[in-house]
N, C-alpha and C. Protein backbone atom coordinates (compact mmCIF):
# COMPACT_ATOMS: atom_id res chain seq x y z
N UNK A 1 72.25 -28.67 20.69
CA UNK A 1 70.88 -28.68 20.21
C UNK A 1 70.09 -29.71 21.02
N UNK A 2 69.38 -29.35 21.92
CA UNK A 2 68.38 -29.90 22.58
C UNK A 2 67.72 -31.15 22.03
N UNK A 3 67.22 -31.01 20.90
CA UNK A 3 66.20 -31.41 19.97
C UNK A 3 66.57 -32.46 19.01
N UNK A 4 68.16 -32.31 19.10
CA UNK A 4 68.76 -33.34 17.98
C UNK A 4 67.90 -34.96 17.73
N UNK A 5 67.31 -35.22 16.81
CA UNK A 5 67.13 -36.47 16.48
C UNK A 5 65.37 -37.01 16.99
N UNK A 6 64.98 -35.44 16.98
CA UNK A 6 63.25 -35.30 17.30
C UNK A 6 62.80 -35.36 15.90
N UNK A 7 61.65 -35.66 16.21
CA UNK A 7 60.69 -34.98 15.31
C UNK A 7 59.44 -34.65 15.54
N UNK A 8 59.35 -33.15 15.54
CA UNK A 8 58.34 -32.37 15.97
C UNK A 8 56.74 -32.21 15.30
N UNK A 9 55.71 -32.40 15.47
CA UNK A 9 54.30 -31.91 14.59
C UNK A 9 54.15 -30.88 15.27
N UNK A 10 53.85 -30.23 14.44
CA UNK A 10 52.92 -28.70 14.99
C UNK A 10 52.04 -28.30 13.78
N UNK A 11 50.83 -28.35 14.46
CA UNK A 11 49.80 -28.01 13.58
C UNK A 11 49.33 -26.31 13.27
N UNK A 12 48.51 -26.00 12.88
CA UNK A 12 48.77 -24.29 12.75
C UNK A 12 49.94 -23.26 12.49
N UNK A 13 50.50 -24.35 11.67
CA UNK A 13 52.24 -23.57 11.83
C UNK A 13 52.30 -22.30 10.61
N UNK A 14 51.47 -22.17 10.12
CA UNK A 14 52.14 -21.53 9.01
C UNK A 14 51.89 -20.11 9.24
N UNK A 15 51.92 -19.84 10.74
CA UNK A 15 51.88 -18.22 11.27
C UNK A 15 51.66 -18.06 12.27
N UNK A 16 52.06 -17.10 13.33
CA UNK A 16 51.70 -16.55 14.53
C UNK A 16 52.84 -17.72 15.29
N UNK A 17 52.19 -17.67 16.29
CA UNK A 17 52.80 -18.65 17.58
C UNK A 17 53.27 -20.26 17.13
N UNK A 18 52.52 -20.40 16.07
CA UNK A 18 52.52 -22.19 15.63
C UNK A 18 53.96 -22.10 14.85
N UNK A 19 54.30 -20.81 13.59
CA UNK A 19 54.99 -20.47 13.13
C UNK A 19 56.73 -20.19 14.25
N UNK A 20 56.36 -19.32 15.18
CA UNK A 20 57.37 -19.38 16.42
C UNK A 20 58.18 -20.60 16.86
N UNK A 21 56.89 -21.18 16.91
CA UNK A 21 57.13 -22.98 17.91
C UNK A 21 57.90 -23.42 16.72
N UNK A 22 57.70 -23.61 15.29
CA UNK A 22 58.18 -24.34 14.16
C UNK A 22 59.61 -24.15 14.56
N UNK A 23 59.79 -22.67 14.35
CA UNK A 23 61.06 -22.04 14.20
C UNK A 23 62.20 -22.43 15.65
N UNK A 24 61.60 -22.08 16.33
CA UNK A 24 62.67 -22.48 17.85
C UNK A 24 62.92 -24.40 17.76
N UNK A 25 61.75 -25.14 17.23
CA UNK A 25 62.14 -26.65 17.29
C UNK A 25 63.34 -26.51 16.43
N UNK A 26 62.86 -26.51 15.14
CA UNK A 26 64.06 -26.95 14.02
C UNK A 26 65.52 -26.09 14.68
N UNK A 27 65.65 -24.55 15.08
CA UNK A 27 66.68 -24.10 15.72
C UNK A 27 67.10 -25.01 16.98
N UNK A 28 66.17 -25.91 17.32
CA UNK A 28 66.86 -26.53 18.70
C UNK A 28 67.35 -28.19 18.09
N UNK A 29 67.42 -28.34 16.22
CA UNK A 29 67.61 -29.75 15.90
C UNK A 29 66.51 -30.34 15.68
N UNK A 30 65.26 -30.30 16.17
CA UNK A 30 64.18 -30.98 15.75
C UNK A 30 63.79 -31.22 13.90
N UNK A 31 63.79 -32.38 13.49
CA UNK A 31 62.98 -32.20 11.95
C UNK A 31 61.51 -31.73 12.42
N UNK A 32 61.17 -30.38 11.79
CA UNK A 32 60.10 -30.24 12.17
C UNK A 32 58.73 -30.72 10.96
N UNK A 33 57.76 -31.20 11.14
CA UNK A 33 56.41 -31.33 10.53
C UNK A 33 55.50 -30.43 10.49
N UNK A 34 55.07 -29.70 9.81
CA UNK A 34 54.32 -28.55 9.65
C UNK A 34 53.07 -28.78 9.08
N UNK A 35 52.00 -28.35 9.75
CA UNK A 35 50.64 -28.53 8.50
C UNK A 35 49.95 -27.26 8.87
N UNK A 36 49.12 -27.21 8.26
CA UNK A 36 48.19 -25.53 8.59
C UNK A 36 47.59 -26.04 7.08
N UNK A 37 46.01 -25.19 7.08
CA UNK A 37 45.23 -25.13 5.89
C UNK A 37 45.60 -24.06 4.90
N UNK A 38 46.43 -23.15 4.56
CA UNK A 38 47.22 -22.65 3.78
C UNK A 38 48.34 -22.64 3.34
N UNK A 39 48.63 -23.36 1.55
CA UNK A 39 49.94 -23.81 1.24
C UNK A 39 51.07 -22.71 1.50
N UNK A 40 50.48 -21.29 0.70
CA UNK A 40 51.29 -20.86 0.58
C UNK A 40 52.72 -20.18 2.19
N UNK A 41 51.92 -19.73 3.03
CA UNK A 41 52.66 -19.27 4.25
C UNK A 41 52.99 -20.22 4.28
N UNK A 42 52.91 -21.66 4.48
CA UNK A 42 53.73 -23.20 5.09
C UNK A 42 54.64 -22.59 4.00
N UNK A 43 54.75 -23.39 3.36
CA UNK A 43 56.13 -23.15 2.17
C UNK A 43 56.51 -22.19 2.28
N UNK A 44 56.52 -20.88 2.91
CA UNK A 44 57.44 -19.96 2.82
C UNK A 44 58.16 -20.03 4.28
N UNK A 45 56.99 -20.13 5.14
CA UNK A 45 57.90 -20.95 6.70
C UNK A 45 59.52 -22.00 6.77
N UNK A 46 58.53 -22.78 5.65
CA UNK A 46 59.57 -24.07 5.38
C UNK A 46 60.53 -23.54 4.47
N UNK A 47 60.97 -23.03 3.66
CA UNK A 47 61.64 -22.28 2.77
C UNK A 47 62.78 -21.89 3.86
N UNK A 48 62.15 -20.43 4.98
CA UNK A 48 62.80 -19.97 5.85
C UNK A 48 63.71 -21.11 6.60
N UNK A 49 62.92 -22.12 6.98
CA UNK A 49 63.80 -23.19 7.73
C UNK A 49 64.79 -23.69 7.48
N UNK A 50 64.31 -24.00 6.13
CA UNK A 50 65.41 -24.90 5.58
C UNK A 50 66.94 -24.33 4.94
N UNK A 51 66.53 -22.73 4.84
CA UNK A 51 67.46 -21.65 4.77
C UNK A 51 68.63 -21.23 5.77
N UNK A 52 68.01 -21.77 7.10
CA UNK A 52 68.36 -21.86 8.47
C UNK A 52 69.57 -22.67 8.89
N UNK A 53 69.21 -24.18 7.83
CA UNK A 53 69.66 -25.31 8.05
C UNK A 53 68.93 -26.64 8.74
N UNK A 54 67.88 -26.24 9.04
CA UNK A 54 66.77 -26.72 9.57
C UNK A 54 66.22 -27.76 8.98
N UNK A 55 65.33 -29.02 9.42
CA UNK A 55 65.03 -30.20 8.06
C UNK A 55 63.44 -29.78 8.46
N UNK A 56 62.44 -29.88 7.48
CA UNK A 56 61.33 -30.08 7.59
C UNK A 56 60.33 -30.60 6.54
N UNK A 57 58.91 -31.14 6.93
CA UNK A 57 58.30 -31.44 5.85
C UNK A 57 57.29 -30.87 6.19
N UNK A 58 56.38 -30.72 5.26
CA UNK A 58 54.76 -29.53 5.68
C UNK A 58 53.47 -30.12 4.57
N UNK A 59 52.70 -29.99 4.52
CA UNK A 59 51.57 -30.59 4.00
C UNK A 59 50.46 -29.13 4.43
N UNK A 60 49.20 -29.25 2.90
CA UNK A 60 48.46 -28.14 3.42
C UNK A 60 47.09 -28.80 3.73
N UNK A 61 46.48 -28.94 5.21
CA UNK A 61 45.17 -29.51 4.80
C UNK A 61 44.67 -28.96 6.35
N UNK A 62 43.14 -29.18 6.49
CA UNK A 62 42.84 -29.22 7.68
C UNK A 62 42.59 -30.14 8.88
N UNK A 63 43.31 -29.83 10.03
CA UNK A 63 43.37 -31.26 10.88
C UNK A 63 42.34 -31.14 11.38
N UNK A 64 40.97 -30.97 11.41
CA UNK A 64 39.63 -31.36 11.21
C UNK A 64 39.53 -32.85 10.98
N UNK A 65 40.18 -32.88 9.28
CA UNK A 65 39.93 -34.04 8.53
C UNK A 65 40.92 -34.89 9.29
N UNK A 66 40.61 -36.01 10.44
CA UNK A 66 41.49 -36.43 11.10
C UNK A 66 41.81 -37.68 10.24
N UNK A 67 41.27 -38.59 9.30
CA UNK A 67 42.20 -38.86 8.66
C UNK A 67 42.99 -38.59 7.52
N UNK A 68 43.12 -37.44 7.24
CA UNK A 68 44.41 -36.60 6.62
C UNK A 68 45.12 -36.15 7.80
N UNK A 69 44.81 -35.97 8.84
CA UNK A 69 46.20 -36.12 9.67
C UNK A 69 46.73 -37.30 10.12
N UNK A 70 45.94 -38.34 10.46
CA UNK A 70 46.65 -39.88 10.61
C UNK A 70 47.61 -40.12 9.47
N UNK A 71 47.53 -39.52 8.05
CA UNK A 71 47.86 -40.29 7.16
C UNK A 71 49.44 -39.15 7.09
N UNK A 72 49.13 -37.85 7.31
CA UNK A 72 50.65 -37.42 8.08
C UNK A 72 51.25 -37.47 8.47
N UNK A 73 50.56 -38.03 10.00
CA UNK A 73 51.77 -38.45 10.79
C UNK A 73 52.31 -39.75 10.41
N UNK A 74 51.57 -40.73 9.61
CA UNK A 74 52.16 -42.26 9.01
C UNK A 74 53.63 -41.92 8.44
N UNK A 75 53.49 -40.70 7.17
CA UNK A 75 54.21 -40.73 6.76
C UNK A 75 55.33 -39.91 7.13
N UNK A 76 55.08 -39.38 7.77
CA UNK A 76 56.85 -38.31 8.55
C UNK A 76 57.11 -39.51 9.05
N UNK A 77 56.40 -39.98 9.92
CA UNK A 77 57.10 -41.12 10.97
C UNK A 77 57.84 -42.44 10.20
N UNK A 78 56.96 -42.50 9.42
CA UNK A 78 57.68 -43.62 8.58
C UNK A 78 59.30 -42.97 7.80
N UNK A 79 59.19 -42.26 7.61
CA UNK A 79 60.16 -41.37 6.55
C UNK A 79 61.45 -41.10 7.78
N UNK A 80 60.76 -41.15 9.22
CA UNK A 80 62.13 -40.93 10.30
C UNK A 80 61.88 -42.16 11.50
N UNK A 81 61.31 -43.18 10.74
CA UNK A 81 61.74 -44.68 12.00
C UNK A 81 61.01 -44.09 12.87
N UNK A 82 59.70 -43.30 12.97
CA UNK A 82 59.34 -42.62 14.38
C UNK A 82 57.80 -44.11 14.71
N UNK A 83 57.35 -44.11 15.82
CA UNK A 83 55.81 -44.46 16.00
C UNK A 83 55.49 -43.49 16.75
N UNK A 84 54.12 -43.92 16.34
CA UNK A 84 53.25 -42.33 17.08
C UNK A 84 53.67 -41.92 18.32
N UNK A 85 54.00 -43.19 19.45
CA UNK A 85 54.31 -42.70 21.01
C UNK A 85 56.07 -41.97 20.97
N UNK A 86 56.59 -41.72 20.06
CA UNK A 86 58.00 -41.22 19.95
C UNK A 86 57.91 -39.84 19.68
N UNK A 87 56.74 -38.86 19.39
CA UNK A 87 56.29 -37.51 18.73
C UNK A 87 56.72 -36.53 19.78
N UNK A 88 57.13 -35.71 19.26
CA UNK A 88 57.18 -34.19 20.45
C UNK A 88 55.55 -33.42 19.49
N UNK A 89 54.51 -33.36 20.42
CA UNK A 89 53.96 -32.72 19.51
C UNK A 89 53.25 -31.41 19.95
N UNK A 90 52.99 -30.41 18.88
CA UNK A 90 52.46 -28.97 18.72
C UNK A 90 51.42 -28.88 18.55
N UNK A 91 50.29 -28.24 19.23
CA UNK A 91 48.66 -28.00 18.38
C UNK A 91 48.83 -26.87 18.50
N UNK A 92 48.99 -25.96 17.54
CA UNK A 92 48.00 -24.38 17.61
C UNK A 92 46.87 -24.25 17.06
N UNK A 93 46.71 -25.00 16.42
CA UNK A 93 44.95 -24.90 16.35
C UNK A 93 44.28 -24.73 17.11
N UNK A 94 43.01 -24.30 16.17
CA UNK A 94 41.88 -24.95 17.48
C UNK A 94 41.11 -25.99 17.38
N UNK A 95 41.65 -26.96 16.97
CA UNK A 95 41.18 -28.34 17.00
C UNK A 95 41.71 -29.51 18.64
C-alpha cells in the first residue's frame, strides 16, 4: 500500500471523480478525509470505505466557508499527529 500512514483531504468527494480519488487513496492505505456539501452521499461513500477496510472521516459543509474548512483540517490533523505541510491533498471542487 503506497499510501500507508497518509492522510488524504479531498474535497467534493461525495461523487463522481472526488468520490473515485476517495476510493483509490483509502485502497492505497491512505486515512482518507472527505467533505462535500451533501451528508447523505458522504456517509454512504464512507460507509463503502470503511466496508473495504479503509479508515475515514467526512464532514458535510461547503469549502466556500473557508473557515469550516480550516477547522477540518485542525481536526483530522490533530486526530492523526498531521500539520498542515504533511497533507496529500484533493480538490474536486470548484473552489
Amino acid at each position: 500500500m503506497r499510501l500507508a500512514g497518509s492522510v488524504a483531504l479531498i474535497t467534493g468527494a461525495s461523487r463522481g471523480i472526488g468520490a473515485a480519488i476517495a476510493t483509490r487513496f483509502a485502497r492505497e492505505g491512505a486515512h482518507v478525509a472527505l467533505c462535500a456539501r451533501k451528508a447523505a452521499p458522504l456517509e454512504e461513500l464512507a460507509g463503502t470505505i470503511r466496508a473495504s477496510g479503509g479508515e475515514v472521516s467526512c464532514a458535510a459543509f461547503d469549502v466556500g466557508d473557508h473557515a469550516r474548512l480550516q477547522r477540518f483540517v485542525e481536526e483530522v490533523g490533530s486526530a492523526h499527529g498531521r500539520s498542515r505541510n504533511s497533507w496529500q491533498l484533493g480538490n474536486k471542487s470548484g473552489h
